[in-house]
Every structure is written in structure tokens, then in C-alpha cells.
PDB file of N, CA and C in Angstrom:
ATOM      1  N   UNK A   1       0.849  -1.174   0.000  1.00  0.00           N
ATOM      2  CA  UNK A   1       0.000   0.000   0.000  1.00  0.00           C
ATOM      3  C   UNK A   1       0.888   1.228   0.000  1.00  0.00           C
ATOM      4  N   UNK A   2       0.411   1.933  -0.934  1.00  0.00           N
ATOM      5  CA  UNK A   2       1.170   3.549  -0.882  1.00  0.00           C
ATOM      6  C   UNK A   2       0.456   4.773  -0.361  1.00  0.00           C
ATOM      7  N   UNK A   3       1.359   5.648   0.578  1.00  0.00           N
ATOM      8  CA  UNK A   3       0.537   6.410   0.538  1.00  0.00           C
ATOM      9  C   UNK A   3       1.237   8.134   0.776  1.00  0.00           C
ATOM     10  N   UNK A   4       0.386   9.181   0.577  1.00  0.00           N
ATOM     11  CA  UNK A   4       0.904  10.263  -0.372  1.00  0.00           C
ATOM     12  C   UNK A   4       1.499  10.898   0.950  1.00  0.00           C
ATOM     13  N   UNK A   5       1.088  10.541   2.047  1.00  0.00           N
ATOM     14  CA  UNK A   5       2.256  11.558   2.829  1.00  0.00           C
ATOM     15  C   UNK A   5       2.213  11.025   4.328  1.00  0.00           C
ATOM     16  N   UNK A   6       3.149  11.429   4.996  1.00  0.00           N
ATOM     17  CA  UNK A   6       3.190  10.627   6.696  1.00  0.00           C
ATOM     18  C   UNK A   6       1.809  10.909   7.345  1.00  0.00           C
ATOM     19  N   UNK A   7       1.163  11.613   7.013  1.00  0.00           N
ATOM     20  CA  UNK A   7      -0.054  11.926   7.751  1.00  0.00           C
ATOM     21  C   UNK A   7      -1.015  10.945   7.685  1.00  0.00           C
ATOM     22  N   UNK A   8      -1.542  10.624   6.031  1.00  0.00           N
ATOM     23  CA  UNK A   8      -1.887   9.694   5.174  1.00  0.00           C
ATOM     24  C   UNK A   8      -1.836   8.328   6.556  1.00  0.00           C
ATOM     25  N   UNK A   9      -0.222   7.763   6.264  1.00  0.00           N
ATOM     26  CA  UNK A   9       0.126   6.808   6.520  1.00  0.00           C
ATOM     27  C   UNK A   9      -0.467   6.114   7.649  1.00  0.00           C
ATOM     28  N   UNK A  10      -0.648   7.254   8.744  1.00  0.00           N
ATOM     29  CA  UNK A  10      -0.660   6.963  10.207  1.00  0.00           C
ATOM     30  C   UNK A  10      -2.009   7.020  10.451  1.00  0.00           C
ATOM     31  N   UNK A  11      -2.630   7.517   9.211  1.00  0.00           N
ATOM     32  CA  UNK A  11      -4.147   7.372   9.567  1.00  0.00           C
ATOM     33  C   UNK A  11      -4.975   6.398   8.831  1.00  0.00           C
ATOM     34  N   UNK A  12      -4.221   5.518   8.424  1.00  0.00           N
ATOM     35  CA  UNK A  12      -3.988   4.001   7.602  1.00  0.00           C
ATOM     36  C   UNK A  12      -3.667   3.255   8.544  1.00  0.00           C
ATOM     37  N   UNK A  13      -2.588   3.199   8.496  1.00  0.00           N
ATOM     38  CA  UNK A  13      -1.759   2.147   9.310  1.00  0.00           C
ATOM     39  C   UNK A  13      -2.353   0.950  10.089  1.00  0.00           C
ATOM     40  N   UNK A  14      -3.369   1.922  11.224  1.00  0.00           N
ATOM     41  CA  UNK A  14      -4.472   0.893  12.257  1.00  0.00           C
ATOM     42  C   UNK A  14      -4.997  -0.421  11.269  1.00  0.00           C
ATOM     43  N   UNK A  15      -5.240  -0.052  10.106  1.00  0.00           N
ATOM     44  CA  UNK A  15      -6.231  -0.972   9.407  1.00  0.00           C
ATOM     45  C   UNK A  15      -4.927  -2.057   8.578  1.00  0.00           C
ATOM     46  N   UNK A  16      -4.228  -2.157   8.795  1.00  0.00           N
ATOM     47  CA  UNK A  16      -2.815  -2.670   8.456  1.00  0.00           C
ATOM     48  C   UNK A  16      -2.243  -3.480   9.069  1.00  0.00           C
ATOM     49  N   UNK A  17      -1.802  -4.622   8.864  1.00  0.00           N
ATOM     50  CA  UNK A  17      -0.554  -5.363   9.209  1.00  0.00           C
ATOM     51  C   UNK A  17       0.305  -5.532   8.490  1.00  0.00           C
ATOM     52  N   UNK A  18       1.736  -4.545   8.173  1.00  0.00           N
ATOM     53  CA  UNK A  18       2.306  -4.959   7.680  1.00  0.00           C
ATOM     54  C   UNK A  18       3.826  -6.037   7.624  1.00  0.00           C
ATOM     55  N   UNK A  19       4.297  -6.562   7.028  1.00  0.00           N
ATOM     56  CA  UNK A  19       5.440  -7.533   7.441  1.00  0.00           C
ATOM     57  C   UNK A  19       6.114  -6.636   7.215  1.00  0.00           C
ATOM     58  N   UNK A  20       6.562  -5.438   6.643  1.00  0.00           N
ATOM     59  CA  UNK A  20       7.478  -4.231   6.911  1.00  0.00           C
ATOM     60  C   UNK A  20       6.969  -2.904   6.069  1.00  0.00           C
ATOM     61  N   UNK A  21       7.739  -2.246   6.281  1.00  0.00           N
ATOM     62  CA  UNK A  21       7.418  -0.630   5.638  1.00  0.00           C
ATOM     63  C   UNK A  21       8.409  -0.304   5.161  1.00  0.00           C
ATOM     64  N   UNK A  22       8.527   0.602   4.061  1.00  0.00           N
ATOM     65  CA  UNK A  22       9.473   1.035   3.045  1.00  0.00           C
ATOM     66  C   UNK A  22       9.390   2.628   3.445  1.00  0.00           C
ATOM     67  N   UNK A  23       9.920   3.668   3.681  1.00  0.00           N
ATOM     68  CA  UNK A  23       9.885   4.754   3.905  1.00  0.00           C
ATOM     69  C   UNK A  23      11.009   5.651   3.290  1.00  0.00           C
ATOM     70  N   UNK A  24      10.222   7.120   2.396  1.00  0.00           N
ATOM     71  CA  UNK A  24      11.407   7.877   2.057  1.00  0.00           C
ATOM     72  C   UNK A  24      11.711   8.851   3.084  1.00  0.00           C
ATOM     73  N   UNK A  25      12.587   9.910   3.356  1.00  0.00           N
ATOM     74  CA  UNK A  25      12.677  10.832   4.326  1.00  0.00           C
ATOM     75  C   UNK A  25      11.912  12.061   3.699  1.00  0.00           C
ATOM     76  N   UNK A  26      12.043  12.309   2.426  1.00  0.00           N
ATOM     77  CA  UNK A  26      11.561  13.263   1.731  1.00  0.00           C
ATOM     78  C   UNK A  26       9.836  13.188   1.728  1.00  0.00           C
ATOM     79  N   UNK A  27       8.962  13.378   2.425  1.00  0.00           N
ATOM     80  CA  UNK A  27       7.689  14.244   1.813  1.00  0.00           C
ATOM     81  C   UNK A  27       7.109  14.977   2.816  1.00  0.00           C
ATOM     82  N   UNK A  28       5.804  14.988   2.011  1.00  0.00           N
ATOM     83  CA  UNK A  28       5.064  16.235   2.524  1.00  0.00           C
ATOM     84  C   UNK A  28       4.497  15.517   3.982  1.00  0.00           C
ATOM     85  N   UNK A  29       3.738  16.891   4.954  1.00  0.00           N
ATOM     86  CA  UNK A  29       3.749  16.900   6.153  1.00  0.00           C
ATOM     87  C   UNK A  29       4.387  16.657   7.223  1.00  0.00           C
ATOM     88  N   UNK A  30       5.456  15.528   7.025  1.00  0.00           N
ATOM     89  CA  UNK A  30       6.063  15.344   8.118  1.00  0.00           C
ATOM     90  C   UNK A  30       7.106  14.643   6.985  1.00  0.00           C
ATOM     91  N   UNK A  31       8.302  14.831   7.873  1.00  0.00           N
ATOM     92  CA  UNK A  31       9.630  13.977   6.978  1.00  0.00           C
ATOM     93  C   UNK A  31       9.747  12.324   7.609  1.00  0.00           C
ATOM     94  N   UNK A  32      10.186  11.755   6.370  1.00  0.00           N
ATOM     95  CA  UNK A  32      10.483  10.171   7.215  1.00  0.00           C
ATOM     96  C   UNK A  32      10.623   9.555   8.441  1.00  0.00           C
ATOM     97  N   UNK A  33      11.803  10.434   8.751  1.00  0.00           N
ATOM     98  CA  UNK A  33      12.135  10.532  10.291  1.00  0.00           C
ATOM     99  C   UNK A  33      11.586  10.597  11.283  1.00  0.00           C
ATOM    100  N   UNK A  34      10.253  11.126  10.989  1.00  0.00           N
ATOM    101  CA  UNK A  34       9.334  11.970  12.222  1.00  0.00           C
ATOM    102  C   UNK A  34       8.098  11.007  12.116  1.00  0.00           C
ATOM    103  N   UNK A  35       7.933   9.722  10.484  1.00  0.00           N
ATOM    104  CA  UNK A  35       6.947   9.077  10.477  1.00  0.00           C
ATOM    105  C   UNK A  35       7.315   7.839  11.044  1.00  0.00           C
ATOM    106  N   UNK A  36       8.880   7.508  11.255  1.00  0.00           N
ATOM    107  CA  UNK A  36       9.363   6.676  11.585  1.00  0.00           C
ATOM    108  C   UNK A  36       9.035   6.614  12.801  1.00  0.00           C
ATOM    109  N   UNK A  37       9.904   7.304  13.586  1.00  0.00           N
ATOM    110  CA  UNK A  37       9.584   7.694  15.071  1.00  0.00           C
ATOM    111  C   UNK A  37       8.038   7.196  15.468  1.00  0.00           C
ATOM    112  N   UNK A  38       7.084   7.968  14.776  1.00  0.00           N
ATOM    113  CA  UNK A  38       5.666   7.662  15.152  1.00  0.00           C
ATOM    114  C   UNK A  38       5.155   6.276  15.054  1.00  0.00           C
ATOM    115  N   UNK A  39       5.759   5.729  13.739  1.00  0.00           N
ATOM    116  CA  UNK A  39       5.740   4.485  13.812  1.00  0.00           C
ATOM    117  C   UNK A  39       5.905   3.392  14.890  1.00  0.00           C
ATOM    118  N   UNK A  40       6.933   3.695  15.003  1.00  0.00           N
ATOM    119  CA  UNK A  40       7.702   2.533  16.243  1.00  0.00           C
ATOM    120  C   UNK A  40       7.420   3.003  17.642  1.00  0.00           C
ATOM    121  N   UNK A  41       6.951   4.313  17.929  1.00  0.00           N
ATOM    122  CA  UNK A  41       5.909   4.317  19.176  1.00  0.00           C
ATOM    123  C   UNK A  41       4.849   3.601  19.412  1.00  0.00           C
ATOM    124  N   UNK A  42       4.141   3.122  18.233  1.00  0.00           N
ATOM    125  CA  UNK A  42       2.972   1.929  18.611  1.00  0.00           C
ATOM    126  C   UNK A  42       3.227   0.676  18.893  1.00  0.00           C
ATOM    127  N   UNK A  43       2.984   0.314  19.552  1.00  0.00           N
ATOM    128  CA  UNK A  43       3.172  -1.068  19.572  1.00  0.00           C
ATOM    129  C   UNK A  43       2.938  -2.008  19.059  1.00  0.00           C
ATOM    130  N   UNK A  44       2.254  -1.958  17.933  1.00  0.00           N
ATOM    131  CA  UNK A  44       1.615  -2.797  17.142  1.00  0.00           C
ATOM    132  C   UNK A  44       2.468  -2.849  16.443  1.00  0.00           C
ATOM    133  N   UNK A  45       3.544  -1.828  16.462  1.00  0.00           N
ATOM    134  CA  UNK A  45       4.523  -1.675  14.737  1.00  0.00           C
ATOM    135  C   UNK A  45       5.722  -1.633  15.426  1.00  0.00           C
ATOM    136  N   UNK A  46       6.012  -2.040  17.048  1.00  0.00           N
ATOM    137  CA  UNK A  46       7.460  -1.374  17.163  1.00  0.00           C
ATOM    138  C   UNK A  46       8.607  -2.117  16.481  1.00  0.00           C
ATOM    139  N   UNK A  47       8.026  -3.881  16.252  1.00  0.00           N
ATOM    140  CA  UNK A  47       8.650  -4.733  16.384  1.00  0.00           C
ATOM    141  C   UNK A  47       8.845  -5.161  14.251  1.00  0.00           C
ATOM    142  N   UNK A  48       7.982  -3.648  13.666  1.00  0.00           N
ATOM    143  CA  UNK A  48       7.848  -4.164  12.476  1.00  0.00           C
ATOM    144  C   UNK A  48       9.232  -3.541  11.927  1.00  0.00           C
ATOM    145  N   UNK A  49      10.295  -4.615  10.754  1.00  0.00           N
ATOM    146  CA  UNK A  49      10.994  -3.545  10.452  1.00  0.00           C
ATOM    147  C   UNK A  49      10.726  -2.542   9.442  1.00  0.00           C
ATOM    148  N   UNK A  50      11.500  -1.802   9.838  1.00  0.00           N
ATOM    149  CA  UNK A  50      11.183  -0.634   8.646  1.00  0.00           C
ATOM    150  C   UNK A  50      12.737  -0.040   7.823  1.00  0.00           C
ATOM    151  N   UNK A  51      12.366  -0.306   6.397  1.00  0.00           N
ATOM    152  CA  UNK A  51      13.383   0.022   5.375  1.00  0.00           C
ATOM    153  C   UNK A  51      13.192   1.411   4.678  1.00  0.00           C
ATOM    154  N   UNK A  52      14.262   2.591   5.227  1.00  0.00           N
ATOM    155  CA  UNK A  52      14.479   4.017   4.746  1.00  0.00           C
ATOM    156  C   UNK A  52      15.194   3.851   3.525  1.00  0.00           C
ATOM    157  N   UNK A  53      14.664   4.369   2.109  1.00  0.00           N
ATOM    158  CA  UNK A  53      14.985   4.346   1.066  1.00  0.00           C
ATOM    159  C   UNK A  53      14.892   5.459   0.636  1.00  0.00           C
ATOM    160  N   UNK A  54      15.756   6.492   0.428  1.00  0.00           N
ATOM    161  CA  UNK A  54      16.327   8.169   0.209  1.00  0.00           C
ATOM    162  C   UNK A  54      17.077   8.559  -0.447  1.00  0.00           C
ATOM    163  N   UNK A  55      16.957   9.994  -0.225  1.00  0.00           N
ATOM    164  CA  UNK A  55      18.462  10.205  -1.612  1.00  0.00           C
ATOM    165  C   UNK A  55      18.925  11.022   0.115  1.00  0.00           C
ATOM    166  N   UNK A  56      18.799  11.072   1.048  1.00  0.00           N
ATOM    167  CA  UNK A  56      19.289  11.714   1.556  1.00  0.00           C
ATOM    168  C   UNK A  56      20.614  10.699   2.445  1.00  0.00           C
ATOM    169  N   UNK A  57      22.130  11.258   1.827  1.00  0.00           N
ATOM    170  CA  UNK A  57      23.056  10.274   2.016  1.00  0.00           C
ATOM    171  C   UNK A  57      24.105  10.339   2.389  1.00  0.00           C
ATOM    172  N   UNK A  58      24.349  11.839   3.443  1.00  0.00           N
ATOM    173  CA  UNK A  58      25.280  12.007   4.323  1.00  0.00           C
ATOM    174  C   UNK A  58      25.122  10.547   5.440  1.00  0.00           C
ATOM    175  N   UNK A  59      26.288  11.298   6.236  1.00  0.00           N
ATOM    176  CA  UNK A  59      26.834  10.039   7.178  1.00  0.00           C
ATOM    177  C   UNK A  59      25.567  10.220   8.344  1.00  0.00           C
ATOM    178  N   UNK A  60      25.237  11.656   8.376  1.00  0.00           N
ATOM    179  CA  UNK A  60      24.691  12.392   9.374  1.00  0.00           C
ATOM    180  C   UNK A  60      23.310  12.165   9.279  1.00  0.00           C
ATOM    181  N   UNK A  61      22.746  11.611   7.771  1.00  0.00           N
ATOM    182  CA  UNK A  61      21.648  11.110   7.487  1.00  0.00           C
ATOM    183  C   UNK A  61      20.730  10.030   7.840  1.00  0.00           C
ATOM    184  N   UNK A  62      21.766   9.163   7.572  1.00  0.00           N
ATOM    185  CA  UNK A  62      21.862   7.727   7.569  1.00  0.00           C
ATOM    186  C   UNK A  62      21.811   7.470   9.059  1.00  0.00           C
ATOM    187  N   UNK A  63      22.492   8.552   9.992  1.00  0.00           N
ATOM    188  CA  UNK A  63      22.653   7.842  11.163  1.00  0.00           C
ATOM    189  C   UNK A  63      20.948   8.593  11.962  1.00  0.00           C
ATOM    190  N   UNK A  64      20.658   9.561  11.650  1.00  0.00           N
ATOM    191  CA  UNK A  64      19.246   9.866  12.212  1.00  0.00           C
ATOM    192  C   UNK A  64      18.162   8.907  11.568  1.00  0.00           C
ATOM    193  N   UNK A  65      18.564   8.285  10.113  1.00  0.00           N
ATOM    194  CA  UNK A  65      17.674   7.145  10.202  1.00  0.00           C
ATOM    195  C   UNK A  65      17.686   6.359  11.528  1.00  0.00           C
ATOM    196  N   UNK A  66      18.700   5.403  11.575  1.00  0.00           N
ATOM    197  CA  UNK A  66      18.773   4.534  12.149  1.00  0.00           C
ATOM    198  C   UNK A  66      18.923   5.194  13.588  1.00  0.00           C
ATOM    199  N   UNK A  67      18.994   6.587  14.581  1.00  0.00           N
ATOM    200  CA  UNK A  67      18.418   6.490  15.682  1.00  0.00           C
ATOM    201  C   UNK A  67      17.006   7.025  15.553  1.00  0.00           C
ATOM    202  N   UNK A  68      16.287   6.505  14.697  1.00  0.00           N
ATOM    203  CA  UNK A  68      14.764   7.267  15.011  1.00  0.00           C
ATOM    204  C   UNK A  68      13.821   6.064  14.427  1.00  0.00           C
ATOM    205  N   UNK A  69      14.787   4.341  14.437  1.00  0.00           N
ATOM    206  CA  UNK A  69      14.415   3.254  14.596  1.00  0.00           C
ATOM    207  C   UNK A  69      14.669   2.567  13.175  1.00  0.00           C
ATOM    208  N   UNK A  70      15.290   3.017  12.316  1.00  0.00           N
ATOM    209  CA  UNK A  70      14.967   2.324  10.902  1.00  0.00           C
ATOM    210  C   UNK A  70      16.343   0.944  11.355  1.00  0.00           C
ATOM    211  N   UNK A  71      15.715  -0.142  10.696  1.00  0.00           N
ATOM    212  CA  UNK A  71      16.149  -1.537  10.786  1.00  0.00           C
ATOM    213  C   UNK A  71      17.439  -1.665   9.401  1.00  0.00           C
ATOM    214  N   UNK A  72      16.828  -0.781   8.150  1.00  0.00           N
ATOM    215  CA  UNK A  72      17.990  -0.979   6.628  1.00  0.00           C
ATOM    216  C   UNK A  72      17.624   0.833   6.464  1.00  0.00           C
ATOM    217  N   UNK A  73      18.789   0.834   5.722  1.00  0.00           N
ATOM    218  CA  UNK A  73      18.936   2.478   5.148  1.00  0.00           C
ATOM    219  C   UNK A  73      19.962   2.312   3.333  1.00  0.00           C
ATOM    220  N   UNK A  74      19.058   2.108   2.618  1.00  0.00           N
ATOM    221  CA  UNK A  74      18.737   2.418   1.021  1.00  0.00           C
ATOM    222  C   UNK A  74      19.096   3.896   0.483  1.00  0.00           C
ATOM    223  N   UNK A  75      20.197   4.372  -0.040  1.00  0.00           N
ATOM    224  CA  UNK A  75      20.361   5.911  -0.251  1.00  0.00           C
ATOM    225  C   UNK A  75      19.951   5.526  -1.960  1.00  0.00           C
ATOM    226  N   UNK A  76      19.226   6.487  -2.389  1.00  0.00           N
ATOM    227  CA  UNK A  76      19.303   6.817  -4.241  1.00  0.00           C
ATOM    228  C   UNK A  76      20.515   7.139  -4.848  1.00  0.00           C
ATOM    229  N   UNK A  77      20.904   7.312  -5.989  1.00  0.00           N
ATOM    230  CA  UNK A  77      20.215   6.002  -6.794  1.00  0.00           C
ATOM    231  C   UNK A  77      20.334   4.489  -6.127  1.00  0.00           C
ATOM    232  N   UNK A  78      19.934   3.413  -6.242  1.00  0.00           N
ATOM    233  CA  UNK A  78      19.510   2.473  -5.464  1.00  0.00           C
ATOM    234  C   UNK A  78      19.357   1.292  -7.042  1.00  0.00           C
ATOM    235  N   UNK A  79      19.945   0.158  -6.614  1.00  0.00           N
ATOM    236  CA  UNK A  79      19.794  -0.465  -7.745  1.00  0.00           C
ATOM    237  C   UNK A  79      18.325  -2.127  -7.189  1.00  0.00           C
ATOM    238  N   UNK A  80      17.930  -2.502  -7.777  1.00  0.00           N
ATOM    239  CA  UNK A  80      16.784  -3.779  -7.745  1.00  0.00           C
ATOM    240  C   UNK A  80      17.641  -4.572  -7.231  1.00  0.00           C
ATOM    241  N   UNK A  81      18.758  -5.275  -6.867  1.00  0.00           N
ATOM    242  CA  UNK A  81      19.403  -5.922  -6.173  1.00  0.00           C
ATOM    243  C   UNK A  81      19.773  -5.313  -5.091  1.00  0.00           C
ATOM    244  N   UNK A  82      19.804  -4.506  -4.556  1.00  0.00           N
ATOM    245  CA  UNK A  82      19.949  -3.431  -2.728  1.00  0.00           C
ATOM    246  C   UNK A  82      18.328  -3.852  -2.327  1.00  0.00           C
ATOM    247  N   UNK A  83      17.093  -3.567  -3.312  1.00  0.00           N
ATOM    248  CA  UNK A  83      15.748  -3.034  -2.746  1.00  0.00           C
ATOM    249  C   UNK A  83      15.258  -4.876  -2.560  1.00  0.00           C
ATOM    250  N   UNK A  84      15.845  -6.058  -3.328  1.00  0.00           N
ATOM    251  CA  UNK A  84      15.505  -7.418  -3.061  1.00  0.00           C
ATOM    252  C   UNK A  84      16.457  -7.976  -1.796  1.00  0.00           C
ATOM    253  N   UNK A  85      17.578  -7.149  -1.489  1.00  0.00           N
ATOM    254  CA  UNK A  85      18.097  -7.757  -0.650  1.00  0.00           C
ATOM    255  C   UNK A  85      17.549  -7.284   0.907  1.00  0.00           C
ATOM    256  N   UNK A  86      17.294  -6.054   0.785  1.00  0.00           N
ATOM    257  CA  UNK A  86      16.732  -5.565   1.928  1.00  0.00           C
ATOM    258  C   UNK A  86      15.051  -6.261   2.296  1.00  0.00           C
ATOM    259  N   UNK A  87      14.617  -6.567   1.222  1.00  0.00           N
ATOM    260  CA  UNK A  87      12.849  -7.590   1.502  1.00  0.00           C
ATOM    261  C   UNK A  87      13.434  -8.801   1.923  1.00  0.00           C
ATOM    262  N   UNK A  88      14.652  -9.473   1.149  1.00  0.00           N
ATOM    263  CA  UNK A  88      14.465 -10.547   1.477  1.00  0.00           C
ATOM    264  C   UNK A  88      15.348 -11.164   3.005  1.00  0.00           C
ATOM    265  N   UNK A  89      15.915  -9.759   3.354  1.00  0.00           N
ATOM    266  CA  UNK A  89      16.169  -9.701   4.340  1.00  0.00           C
ATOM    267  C   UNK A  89      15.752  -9.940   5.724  1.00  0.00           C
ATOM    268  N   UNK A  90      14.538  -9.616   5.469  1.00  0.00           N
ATOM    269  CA  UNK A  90      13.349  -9.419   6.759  1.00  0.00           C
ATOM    270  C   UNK A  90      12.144 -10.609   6.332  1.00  0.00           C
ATOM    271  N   UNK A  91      12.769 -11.382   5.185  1.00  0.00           N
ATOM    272  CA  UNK A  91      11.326 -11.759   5.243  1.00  0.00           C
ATOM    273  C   UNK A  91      10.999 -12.979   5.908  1.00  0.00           C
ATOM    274  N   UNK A  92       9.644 -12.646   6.760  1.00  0.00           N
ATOM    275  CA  UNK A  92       9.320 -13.633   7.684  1.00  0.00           C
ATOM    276  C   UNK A  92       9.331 -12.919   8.887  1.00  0.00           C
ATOM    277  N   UNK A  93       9.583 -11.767   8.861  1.00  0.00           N
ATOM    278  CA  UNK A  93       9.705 -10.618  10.344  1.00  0.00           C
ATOM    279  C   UNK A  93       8.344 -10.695  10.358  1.00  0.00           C
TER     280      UNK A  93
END
């Protein structure tokens, strides 16, 4: 399921189980980071992983992914062998 912005997401989500989430840092209402975070405050999702896929690809980037809970961090360009290894990574989470 896609959806057009973190706001969107979180007002989805309830009706959802997902085996993981794909997240960019870039959009509207709230940035990745901040949907992430919200994410993994529920409990329903703390334990889901979640894969940040961005163009945003400092060191400084990458690392506020991963303290604001992301499990894989995907920078753009990004090739179909990074985006299968990271699913098949988790799969069965």
C-alpha cells in the first residue's frame, strides 16, 4: 500500500498489518524521520521492520535514520538488487 504523505500513513496504518514498511525521508507533512519515530511508538509496529529508502546520504543522514528506529537504510540512486536484498532480508519478520 502507498501512501501520499506521513499523515496519510498513520491514519492508515491501524487498518494494516504490515510484514514491513518502506519509507522515504523526503515528503510532505512530516519527513520520514518523524513518520518513523511515530511508527515505532505503537506497539503494534514497534517490532515491524522498517526500510528508509532516500536520496538523503550524508553520514549524518543515515545515522538519524537509524536512531529514530529504521532496521535498513537504502540511499538513491539504489539499484533492484539493494531493494531485493533488503525484503528478502526481513522476510518472515
Amino acid at each position: 500500500t502507498e501512501f501520499g504523505s506521513g499523515n496519510e500513513a498513520l491514519e492508515n496504518l491501524a487498518n494494516l498489518t504490515p510484514a514491513k514498511i518502506m519509507l522515504d525521508v523526503m515528503m510532505p507533512e512530516m519527513n520520514g524521520y518523524e513518520l518513523l519515530a511515530k511508527i515505532k511508538e505503537q506497539e503494534a509496529f514497534a517490532e515491524t521492520p522498517c526500510i528508509m529508502v532516500t536520496a538523503k546520504d550524508h553520514d549524518d543522514d543515515v545515522m538519524e535514520g537509524y536512531q529514530h528506529g529504521a532496521d535498513y537504510y537504502i540511499t538513491k540512486p539504489y539499484t533492484l538488487n539493494q531493494i531485493q536484498y533488503a525484503v528478502e532480508l526481513y522476510q518472515g519478520d
